[in-house]
N, C-alpha and C. Protein backbone atom coordinates (compact mmCIF):
# COMPACT_ATOMS: atom_id res chain seq x y z
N UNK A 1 148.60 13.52 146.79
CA UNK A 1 148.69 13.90 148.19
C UNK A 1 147.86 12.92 149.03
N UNK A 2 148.26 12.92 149.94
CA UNK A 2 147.71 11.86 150.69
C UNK A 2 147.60 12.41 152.61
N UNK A 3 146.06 11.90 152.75
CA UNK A 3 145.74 12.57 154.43
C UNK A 3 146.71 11.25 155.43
N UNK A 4 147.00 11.73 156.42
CA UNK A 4 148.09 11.28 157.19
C UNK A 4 146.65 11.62 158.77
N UNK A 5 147.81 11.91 159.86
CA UNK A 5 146.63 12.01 160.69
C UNK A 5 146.18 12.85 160.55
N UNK A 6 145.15 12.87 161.90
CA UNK A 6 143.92 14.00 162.01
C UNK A 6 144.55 14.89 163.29
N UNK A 7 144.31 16.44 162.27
CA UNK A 7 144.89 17.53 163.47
C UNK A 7 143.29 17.75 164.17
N UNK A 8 142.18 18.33 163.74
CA UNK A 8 141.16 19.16 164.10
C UNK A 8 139.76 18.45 163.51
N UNK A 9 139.03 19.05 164.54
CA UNK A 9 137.60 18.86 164.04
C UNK A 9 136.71 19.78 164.00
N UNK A 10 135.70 20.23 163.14
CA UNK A 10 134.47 21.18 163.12
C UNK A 10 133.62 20.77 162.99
N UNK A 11 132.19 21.10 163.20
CA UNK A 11 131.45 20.34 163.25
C UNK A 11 130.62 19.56 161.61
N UNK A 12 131.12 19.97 160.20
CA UNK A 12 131.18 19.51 159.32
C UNK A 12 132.15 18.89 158.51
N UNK A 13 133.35 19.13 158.87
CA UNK A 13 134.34 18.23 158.39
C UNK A 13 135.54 18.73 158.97
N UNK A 14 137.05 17.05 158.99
CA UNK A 14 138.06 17.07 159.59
C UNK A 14 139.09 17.55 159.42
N UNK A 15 140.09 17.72 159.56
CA UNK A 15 141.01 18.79 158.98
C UNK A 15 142.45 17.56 159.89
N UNK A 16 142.94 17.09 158.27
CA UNK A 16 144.65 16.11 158.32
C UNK A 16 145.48 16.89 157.97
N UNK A 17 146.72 16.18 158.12
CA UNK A 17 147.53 16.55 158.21
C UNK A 17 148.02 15.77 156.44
N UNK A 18 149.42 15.65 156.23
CA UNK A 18 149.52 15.13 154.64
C UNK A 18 150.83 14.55 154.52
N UNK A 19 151.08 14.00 153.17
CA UNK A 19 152.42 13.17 153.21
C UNK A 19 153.45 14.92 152.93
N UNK A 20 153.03 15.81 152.63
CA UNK A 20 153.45 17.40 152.16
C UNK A 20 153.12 17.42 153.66
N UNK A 21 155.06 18.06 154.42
CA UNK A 21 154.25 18.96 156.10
C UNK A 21 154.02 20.32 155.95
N UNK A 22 153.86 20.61 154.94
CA UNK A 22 153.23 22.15 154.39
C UNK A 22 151.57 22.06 154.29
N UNK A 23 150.99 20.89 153.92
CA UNK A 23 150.29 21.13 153.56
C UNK A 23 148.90 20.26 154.69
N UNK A 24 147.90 20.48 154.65
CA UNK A 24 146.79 20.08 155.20
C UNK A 24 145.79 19.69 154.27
N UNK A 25 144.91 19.12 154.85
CA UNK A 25 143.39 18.84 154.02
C UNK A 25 142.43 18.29 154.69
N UNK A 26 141.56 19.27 154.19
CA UNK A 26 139.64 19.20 155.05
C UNK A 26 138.59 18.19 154.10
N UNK A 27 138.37 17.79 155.13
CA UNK A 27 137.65 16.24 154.64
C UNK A 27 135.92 16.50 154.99
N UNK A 28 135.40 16.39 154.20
CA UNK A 28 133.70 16.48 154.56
C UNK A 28 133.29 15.44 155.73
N UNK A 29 132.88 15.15 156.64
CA UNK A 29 132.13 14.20 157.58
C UNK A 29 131.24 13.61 156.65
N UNK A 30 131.47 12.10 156.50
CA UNK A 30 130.21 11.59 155.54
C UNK A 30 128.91 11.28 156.34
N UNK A 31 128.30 11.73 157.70
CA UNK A 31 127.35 11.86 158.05
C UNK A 31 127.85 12.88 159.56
N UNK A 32 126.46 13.21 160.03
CA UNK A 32 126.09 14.12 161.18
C UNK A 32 125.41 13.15 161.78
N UNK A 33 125.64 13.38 163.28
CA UNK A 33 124.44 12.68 164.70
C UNK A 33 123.80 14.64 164.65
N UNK A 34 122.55 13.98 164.73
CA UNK A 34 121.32 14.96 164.84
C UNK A 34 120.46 14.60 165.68
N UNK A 35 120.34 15.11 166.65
CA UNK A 35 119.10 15.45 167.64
C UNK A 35 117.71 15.50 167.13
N UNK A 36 116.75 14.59 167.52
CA UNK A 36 115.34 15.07 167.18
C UNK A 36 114.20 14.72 168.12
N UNK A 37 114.13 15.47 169.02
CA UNK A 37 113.37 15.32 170.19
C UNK A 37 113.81 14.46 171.22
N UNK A 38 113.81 13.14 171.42
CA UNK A 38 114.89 12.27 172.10
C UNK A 38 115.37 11.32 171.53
N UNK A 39 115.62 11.21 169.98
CA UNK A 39 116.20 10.69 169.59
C UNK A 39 117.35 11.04 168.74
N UNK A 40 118.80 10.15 168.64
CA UNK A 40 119.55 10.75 167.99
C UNK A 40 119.54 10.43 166.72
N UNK A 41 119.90 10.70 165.44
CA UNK A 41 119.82 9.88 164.34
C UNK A 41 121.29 10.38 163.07
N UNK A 42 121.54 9.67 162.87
CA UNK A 42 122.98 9.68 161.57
C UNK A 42 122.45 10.22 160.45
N UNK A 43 122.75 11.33 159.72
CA UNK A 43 121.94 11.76 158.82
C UNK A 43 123.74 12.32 157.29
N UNK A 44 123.43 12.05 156.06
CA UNK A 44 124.20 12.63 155.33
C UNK A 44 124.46 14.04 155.54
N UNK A 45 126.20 14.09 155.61
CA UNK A 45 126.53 15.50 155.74
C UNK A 45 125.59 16.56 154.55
N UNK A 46 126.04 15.64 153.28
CA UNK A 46 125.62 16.19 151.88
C UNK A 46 124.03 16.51 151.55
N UNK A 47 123.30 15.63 151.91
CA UNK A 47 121.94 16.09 152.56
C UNK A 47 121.78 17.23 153.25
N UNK A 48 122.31 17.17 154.27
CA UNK A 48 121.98 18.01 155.53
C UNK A 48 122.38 19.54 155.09
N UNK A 49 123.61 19.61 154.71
CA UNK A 49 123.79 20.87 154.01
C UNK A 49 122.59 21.09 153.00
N UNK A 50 122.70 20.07 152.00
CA UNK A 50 121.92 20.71 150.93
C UNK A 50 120.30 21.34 151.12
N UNK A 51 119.98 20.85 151.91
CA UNK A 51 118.69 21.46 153.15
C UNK A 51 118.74 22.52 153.41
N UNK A 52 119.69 22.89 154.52
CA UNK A 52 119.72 23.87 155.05
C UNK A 52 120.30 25.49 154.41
N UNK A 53 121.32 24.77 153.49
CA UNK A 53 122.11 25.86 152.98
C UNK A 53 122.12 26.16 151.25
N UNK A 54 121.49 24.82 150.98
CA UNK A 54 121.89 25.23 148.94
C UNK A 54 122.87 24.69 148.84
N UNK A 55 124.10 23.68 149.43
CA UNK A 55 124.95 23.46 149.13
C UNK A 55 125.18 22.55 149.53
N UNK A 56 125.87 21.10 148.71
CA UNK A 56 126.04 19.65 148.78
C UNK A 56 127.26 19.60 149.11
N UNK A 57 128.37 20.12 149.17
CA UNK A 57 129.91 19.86 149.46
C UNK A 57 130.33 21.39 149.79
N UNK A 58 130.56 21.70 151.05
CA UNK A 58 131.18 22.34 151.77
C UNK A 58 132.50 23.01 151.39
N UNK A 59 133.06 21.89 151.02
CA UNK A 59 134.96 22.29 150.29
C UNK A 59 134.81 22.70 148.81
N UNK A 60 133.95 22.51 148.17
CA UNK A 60 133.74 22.92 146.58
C UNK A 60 133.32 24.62 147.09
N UNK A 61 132.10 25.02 147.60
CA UNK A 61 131.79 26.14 148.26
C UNK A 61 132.93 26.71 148.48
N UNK A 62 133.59 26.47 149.64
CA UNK A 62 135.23 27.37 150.45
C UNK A 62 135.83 27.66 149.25
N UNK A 63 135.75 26.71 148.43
CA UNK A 63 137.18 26.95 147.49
C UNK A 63 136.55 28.37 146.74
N UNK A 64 135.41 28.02 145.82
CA UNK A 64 135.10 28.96 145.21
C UNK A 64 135.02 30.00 145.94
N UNK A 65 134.61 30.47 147.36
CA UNK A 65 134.94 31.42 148.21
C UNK A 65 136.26 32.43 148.31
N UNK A 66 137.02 31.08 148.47
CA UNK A 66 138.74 31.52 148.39
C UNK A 66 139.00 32.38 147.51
N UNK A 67 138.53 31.88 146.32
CA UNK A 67 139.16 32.58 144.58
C UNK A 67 138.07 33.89 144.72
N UNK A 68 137.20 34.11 145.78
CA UNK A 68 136.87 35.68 145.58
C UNK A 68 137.24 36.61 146.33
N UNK A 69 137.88 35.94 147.28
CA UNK A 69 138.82 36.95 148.12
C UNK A 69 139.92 38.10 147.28
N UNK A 70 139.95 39.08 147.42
CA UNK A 70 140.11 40.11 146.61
C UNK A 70 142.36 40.10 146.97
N UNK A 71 142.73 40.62 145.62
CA UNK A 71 144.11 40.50 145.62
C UNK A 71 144.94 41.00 146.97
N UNK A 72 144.48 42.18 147.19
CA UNK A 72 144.75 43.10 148.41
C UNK A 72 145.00 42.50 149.74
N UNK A 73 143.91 41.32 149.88
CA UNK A 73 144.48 40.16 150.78
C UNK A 73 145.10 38.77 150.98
N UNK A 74 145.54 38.74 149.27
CA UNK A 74 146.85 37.41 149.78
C UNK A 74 147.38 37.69 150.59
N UNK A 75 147.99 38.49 151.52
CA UNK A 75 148.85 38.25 152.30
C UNK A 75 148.11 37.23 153.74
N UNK A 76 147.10 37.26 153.48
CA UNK A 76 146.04 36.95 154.96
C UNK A 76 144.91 35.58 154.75
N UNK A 77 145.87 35.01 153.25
CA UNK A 77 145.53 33.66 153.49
C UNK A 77 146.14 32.69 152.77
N UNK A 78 145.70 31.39 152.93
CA UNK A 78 147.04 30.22 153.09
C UNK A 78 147.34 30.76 151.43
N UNK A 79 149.12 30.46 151.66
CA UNK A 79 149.69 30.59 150.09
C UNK A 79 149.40 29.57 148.80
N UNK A 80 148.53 28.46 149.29
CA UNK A 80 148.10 27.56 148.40
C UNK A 80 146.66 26.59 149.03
N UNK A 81 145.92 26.83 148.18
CA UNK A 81 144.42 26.80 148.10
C UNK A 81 144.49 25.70 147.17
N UNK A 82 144.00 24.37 147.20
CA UNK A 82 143.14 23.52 145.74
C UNK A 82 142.33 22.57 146.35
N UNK A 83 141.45 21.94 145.19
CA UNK A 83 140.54 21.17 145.60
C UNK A 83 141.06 20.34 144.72
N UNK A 84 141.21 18.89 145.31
CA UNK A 84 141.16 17.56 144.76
C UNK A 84 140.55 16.76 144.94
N UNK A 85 139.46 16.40 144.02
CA UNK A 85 138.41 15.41 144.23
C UNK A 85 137.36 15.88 145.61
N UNK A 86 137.43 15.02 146.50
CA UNK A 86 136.70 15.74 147.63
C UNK A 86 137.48 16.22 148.87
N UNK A 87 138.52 16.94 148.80
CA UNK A 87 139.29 17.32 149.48
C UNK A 87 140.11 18.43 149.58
N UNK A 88 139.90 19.50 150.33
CA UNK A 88 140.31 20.83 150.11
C UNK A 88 141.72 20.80 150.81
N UNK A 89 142.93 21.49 150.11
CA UNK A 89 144.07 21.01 150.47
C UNK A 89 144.52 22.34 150.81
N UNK A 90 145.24 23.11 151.83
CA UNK A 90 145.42 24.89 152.35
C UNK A 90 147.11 24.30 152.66
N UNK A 91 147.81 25.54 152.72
CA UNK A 91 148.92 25.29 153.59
C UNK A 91 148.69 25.91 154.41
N UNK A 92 149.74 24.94 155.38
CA UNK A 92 149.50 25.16 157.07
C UNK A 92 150.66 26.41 157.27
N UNK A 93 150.00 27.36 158.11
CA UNK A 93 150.87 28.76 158.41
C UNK A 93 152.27 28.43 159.07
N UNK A 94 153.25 29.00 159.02
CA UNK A 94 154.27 28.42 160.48
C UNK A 94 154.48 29.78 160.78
N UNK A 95 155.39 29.86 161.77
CA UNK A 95 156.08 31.32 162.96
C UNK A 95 157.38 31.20 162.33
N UNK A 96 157.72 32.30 163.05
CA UNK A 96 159.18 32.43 162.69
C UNK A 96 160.35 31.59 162.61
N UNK A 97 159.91 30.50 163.76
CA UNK A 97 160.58 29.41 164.29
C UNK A 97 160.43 28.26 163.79
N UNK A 98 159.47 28.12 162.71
CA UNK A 98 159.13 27.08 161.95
C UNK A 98 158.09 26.06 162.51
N UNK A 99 157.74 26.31 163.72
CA UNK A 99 156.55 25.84 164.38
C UNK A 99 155.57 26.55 163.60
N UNK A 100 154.08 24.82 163.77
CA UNK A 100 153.04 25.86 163.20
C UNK A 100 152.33 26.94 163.86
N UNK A 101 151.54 27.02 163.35
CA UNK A 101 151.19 28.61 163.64
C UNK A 101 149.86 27.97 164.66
N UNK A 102 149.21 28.87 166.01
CA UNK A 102 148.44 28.36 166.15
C UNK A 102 147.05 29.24 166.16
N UNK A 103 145.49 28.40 166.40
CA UNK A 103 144.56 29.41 166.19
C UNK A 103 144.31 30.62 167.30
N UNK A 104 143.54 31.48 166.85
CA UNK A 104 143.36 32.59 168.36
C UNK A 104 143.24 31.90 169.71
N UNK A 105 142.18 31.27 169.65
CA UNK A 105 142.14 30.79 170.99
C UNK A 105 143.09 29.73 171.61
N UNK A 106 143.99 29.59 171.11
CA UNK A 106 145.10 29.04 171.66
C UNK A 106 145.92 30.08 172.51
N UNK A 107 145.96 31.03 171.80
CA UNK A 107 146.59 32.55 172.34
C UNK A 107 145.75 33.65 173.33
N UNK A 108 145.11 33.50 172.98
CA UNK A 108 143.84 34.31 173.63
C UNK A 108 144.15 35.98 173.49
N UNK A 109 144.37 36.77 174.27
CA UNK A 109 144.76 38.11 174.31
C UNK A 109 145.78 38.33 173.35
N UNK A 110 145.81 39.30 172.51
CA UNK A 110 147.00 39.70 171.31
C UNK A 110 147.28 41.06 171.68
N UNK A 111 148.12 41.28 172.21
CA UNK A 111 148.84 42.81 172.36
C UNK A 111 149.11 43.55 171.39
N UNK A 112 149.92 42.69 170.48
CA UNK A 112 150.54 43.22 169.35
C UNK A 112 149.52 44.46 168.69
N UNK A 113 149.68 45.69 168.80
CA UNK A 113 149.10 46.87 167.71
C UNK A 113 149.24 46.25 166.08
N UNK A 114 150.21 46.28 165.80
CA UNK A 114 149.93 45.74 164.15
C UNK A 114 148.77 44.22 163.69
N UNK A 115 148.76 43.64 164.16
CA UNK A 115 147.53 42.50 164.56
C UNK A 115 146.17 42.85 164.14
N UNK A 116 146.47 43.94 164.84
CA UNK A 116 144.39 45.19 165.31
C UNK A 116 144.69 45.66 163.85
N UNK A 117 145.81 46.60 163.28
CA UNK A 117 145.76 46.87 162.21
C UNK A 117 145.46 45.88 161.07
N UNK A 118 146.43 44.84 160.98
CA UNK A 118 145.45 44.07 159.96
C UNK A 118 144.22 43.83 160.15
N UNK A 119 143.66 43.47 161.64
CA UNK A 119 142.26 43.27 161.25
C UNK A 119 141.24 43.90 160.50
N UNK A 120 141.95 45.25 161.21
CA UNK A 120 140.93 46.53 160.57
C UNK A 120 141.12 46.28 158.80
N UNK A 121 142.51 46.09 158.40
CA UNK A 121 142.41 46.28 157.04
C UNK A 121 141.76 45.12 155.93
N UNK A 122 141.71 44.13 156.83
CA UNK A 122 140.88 42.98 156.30
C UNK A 122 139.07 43.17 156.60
N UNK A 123 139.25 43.73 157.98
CA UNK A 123 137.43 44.31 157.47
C UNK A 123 137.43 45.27 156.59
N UNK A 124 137.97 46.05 156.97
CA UNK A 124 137.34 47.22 155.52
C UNK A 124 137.49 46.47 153.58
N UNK A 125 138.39 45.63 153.43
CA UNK A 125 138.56 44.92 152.54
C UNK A 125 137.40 44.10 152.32
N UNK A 126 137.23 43.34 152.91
CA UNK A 126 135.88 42.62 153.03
C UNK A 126 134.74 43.53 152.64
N UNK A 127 134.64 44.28 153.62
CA UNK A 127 133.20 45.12 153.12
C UNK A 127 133.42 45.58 151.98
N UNK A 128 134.60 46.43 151.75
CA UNK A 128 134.57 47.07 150.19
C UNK A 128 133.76 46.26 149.18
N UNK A 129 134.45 45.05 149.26
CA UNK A 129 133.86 43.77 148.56
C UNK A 129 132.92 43.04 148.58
N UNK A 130 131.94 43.65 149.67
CA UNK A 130 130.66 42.85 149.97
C UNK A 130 130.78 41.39 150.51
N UNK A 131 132.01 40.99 151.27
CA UNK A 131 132.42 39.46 151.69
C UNK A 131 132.00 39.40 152.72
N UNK A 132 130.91 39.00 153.36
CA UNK A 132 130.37 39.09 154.94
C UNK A 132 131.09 37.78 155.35
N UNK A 133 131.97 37.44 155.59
CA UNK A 133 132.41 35.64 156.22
C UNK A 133 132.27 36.03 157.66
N UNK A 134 130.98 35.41 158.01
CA UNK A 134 130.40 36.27 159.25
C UNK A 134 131.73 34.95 160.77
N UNK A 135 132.19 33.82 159.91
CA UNK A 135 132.42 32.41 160.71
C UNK A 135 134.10 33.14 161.34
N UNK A 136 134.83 34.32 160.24
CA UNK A 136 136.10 34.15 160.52
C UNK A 136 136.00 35.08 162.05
N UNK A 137 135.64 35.95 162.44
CA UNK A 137 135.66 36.41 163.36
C UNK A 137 133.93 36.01 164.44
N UNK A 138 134.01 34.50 164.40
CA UNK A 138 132.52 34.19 165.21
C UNK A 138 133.47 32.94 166.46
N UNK A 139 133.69 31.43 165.88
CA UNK A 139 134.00 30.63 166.32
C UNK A 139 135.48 30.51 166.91
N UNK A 140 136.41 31.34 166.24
CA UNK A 140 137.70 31.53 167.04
C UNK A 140 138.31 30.53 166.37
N UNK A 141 138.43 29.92 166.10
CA UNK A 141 139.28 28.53 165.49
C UNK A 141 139.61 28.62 164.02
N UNK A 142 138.47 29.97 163.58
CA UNK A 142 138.80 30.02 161.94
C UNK A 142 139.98 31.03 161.75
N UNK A 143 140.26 31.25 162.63
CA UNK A 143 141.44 32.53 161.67
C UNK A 143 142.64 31.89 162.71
N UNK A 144 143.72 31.99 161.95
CA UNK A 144 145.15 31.18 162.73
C UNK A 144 146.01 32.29 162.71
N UNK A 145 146.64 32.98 164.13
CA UNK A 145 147.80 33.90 164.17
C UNK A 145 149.16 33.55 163.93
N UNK A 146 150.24 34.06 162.89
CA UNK A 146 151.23 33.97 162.61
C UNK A 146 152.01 34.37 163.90
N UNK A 147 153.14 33.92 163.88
CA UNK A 147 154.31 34.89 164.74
C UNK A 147 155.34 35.14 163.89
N UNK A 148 154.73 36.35 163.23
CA UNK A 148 156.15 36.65 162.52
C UNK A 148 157.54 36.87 163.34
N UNK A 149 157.99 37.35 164.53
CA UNK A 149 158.91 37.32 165.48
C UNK A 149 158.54 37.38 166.49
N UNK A 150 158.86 37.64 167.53
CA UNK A 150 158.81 36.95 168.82
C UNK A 150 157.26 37.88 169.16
N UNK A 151 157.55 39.04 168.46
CA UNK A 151 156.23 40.00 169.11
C UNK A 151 155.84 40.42 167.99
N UNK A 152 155.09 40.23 167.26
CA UNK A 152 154.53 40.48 166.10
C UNK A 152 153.76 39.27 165.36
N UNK A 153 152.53 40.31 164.97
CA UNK A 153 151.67 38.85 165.02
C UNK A 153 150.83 39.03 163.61
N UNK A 154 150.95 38.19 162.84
CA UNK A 154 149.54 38.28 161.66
C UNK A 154 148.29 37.45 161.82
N UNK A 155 147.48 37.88 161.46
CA UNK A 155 145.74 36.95 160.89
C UNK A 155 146.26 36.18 159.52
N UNK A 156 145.82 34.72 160.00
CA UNK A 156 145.60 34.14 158.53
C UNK A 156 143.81 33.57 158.50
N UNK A 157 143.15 33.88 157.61
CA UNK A 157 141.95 33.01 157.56
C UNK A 157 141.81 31.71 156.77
N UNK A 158 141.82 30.87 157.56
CA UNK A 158 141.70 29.14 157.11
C UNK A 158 140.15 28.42 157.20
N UNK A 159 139.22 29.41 157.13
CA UNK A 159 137.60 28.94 156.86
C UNK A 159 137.07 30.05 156.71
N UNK A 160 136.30 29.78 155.32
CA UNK A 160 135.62 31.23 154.71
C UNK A 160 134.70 30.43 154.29
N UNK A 161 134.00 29.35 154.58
CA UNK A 161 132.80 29.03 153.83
C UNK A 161 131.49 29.86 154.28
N UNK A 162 131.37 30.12 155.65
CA UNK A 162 130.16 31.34 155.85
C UNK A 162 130.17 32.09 155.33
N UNK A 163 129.33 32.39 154.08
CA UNK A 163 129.52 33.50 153.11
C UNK A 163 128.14 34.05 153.13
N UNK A 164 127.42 35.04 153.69
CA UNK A 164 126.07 35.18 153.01
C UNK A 164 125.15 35.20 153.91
N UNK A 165 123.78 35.55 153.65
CA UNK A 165 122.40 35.26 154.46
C UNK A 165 121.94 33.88 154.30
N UNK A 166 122.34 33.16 153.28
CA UNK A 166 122.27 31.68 152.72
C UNK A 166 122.61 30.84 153.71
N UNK A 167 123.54 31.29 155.25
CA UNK A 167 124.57 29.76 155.75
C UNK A 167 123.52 30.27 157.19
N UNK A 168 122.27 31.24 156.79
CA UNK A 168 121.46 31.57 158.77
C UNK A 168 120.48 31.34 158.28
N UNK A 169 119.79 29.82 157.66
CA UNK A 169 118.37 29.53 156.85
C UNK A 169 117.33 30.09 158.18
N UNK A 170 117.45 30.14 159.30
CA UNK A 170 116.61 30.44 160.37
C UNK A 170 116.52 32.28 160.95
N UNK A 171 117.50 33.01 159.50
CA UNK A 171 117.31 34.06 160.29
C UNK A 171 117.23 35.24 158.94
N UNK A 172 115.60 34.88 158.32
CA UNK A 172 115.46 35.76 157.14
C UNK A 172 115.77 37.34 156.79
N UNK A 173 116.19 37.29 158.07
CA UNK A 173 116.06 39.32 158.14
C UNK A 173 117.42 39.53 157.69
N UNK A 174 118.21 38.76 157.40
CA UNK A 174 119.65 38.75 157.09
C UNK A 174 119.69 39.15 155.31
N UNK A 175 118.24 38.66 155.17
CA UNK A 175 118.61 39.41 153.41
C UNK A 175 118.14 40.49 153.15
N UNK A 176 117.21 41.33 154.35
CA UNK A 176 116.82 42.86 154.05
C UNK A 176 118.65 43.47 154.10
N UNK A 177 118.13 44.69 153.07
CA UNK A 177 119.45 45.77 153.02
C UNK A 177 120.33 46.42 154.58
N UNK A 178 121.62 45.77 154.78
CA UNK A 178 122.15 45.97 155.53
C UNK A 178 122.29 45.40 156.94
N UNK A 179 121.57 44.10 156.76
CA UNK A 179 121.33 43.28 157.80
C UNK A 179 122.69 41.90 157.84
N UNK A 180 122.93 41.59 157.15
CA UNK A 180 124.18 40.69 156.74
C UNK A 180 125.42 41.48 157.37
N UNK A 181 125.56 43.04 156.98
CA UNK A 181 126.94 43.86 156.61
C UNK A 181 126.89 43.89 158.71
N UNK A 182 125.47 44.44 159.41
CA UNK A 182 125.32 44.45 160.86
C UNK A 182 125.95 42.97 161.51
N UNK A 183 125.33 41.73 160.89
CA UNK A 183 125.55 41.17 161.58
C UNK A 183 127.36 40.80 161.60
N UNK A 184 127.96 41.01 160.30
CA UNK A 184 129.41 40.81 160.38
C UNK A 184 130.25 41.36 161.26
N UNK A 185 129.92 43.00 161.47
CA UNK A 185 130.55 43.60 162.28
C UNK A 185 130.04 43.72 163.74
N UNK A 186 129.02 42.99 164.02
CA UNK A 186 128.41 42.32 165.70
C UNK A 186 129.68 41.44 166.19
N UNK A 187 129.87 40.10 164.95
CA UNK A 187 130.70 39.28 165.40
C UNK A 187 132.36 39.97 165.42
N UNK A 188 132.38 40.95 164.50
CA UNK A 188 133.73 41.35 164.94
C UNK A 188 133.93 42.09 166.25
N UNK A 189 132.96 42.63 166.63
CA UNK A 189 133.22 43.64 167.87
C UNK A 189 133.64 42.48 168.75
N UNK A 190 132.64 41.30 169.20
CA UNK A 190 132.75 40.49 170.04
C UNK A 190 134.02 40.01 170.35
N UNK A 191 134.86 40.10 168.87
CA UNK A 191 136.25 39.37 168.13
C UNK A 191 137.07 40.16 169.58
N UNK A 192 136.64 41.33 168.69
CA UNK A 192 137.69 42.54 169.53
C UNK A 192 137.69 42.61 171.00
N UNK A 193 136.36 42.56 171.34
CA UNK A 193 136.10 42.73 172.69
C UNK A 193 136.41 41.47 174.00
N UNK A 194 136.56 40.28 173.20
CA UNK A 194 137.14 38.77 173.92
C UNK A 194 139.09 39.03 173.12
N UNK A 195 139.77 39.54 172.67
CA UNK A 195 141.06 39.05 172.28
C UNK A 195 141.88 39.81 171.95
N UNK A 196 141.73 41.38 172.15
CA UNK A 196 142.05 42.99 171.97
C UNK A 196 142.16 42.62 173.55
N UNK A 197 143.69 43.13 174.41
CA UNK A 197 143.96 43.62 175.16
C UNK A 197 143.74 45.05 176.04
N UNK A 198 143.64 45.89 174.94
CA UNK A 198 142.55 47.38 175.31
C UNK A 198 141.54 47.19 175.21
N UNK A 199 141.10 46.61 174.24
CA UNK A 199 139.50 46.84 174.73
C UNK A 199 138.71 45.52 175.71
N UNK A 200 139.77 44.67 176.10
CA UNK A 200 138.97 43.83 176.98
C UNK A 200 139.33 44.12 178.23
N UNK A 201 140.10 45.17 178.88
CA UNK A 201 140.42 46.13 179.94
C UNK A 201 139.31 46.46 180.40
């Protein structure tokens, strides 16, 4: 497989497109510009993680992430997941129409009632499972809405590497009992409360 252009950026690595138009792949940034008082400085991605978080490659992390996502929710993420070498390869969602699919904030407000229902059934899934991915309902760009038909809409999640009290090194209270499970469902309310049509009324 081979990266073609560049669709997206985050602030740790890029996300191409492939010689497969099914398929995509997230590329690590081989360094960060970092701020340090008034100076800027180029620092290793792989460093910089491994500092802050315990973890040297980002896409090795996601993947193993992926494979713990519980059966109950294949439906709510990409149908093909692998890692090759240093490169995490997802398929890209499409709509009904064969266009791809795009992220929330492309859409902003979701009417659709069945939408809210999956969400709900993907949080309670999550928690059952102890999966705090505090990132899919924080930044907006991680979860991509399907159009299954013209009015009907699914969640896909295409970044699950926030896993844990491990990815907030600055916010220790996240590993007392029940402080992780709070902060997941903070960022979901917010979810709801910016992109839920009733409740942003």
């Amino acid at each position: 497989m081979q990266l073609q252009e560049h669709i997206w950026s985050w602030r740790y690595r890029d996300c191409y497109s492939t010689n497969n138009e099914n398929i995509c792949g997230k590329k690590v940034k081989p360094t960060l510009k970092k701020n340090f008082f008034w100076k800027s400085i180029n620092i290793k991605t792989s460093l910089f993680t491994l500092f802050n978080f315990w973890i040297r490659d980002f896409n090795k992390f996601e993947y193993s992430n992926f494979q713990k996502i519980p059966e109950t929710l294949s439906a709510y993420v990409p149908e093909h997941v692998s890692l090759e070498w240093d490169v995490l390869y997802s398929s890209r969602p499409r709509d009904y129409d064969w266009s791809y699919s795009k992220n929330i904030q492309e859409l902003w407000v979701i009417h659709d009632d069945t939408f809210w229902e999956h969400i709900h059934f993907i949080t309670d899934e999550l928690l059952k499972h102890k999966l705090r991915f505090t990132d899919i309902f924080h930044l907006w760009n991680n979860l991509i809405v399907q159009k299954v038909s013209p009015n009907q809409y699914k969640p896909i999640l295409v970044d699950v590497k926030r896993l844990g009290a491990r990815m907030y090194p600055l916010q220790p209270l996240l590993y007392l009992p029940g402080q992780m499970k709070k902060k997941f469902l903070r960022r979901l309310q917010k979810f709801k409360w910016k992109f839920h049509a009733v409740e942003a009324a």
